[in-house]
Protein backbone atom coordinates (compact mmCIF):
# COMPACT_ATOMS: atom_id res chain seq x y z
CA UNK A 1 -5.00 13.91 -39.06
CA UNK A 2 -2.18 12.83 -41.60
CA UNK A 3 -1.91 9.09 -42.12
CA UNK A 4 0.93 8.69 -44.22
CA UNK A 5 3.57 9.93 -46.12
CA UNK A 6 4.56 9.73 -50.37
CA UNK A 7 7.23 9.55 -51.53
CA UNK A 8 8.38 10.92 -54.76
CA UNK A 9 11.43 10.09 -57.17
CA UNK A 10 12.33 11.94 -60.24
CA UNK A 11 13.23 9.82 -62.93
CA UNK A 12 15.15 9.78 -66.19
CA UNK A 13 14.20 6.51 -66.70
CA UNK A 14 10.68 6.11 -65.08
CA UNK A 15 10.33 2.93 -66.57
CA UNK A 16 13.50 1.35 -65.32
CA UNK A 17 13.71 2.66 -61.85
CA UNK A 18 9.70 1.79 -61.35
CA UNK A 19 11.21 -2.12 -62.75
CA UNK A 20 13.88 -1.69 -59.98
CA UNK A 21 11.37 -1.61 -57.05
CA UNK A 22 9.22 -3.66 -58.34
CA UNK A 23 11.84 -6.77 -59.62
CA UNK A 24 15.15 -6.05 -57.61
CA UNK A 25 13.14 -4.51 -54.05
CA UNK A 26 10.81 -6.81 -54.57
CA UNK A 27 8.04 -3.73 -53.26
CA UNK A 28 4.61 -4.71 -53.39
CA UNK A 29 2.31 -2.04 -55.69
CA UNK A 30 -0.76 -1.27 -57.30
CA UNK A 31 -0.97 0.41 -60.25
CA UNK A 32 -2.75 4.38 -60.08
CA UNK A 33 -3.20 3.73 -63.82
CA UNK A 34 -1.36 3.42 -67.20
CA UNK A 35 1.42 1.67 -65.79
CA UNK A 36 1.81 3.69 -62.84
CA UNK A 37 3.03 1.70 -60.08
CA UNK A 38 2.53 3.17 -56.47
CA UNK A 39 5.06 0.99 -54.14
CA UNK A 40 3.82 -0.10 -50.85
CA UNK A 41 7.20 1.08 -48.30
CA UNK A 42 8.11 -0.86 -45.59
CA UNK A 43 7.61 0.89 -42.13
CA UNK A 44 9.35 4.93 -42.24
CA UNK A 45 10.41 7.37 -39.98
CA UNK A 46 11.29 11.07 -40.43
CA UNK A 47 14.69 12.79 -38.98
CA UNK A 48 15.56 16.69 -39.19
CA UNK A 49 19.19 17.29 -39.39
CA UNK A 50 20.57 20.68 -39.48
CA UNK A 51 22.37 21.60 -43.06
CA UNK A 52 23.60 25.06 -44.47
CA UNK A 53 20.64 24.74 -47.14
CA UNK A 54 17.33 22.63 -47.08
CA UNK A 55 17.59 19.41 -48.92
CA UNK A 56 15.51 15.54 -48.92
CA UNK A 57 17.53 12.52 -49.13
CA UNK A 58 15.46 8.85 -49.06
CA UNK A 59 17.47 6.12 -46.97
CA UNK A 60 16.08 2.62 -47.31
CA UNK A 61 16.71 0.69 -43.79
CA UNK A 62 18.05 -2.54 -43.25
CA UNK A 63 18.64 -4.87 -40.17
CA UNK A 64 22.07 -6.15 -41.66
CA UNK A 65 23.58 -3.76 -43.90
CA UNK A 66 26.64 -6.43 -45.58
CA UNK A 67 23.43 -9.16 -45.73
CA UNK A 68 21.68 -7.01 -47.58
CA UNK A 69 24.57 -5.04 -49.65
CA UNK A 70 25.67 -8.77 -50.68
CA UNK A 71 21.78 -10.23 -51.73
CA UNK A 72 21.45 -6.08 -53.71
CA UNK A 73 25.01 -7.09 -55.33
CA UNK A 74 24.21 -10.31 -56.53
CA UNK A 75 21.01 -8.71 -58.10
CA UNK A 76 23.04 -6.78 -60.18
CA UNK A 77 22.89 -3.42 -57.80
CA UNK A 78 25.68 -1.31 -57.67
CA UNK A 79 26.71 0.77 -54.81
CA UNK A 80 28.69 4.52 -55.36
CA UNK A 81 29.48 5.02 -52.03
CA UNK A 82 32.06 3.12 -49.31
CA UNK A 83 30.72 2.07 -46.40
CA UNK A 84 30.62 5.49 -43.93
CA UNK A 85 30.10 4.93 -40.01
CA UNK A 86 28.06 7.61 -38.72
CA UNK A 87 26.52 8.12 -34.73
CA UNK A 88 23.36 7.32 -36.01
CA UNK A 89 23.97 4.12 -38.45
CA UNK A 90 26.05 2.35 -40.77
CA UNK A 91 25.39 3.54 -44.48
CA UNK A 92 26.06 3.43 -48.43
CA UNK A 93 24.33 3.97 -51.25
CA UNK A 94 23.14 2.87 -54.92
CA UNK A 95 22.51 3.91 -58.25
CA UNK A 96 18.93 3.25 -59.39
CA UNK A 97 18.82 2.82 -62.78
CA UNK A 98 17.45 6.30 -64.12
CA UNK A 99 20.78 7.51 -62.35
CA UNK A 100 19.40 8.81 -58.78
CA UNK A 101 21.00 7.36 -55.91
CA UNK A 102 19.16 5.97 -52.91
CA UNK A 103 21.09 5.91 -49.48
CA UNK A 104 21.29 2.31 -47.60
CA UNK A 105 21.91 2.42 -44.15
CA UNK A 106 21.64 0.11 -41.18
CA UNK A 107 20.46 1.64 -37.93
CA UNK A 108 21.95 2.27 -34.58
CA UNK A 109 19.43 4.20 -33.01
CA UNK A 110 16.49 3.08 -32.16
CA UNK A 111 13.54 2.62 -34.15
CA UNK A 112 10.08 4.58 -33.99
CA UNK A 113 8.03 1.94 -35.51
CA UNK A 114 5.88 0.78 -32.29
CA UNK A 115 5.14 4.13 -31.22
């Protein structure tokens, strides 16, 4: 029935943050046309958390969150948030560079992918 999921990000700076995934993240795309770079995502999962009002965030995953804060860091990413333990994971996040943030986190839980 559904075989996949898109993602969305609105941009100030279309340009820049589509640059980001595709220089920094290294993310494999095609492009839908005119410049329009569709990112191939590595493998995703969905969670439903309860909150006072509805909301999306997007968390990129990682198997060793200081590895990967320290390779993003040398790349010139920087993050906004301390590093906050939480049941589920380790996590941060970073500024893309149209100004949305992106959460980082590094799992505890396991993983849905081979499902």
């Amino acid at each position: 029935m559904i075989n996949g999921a898109h993602v969305i990000i609105y941009s100030t700076d279309a340009e820049a943050d589509r640059a980001f995934f595709r220089d920094v993240l290294r993310y494999p795309s095609v492009d839908a046309g005119h410049g329009w770079l569709i990112f191939k995502l590595p493998p995703a999962e969905v969670a439903v958390h309860p909150a006072d009002a509805a909301s999306h965030e997007l968390l990129l995953m990682c198997d060793d969150l200081d590895r990967t804060m320290s390779e993003l860091t040398d790349l010139g990413v920087q993050f906004i948030q301390p590093l906050q333990q939480q049941r589920w994971g380790v996590r941060t996040a970073f500024r893309l560079p149209g100004g949305g943030t992106v959460g980082l986190y590094e799992p505890l839980h396991e993983r849905p992918h081979n499902l």
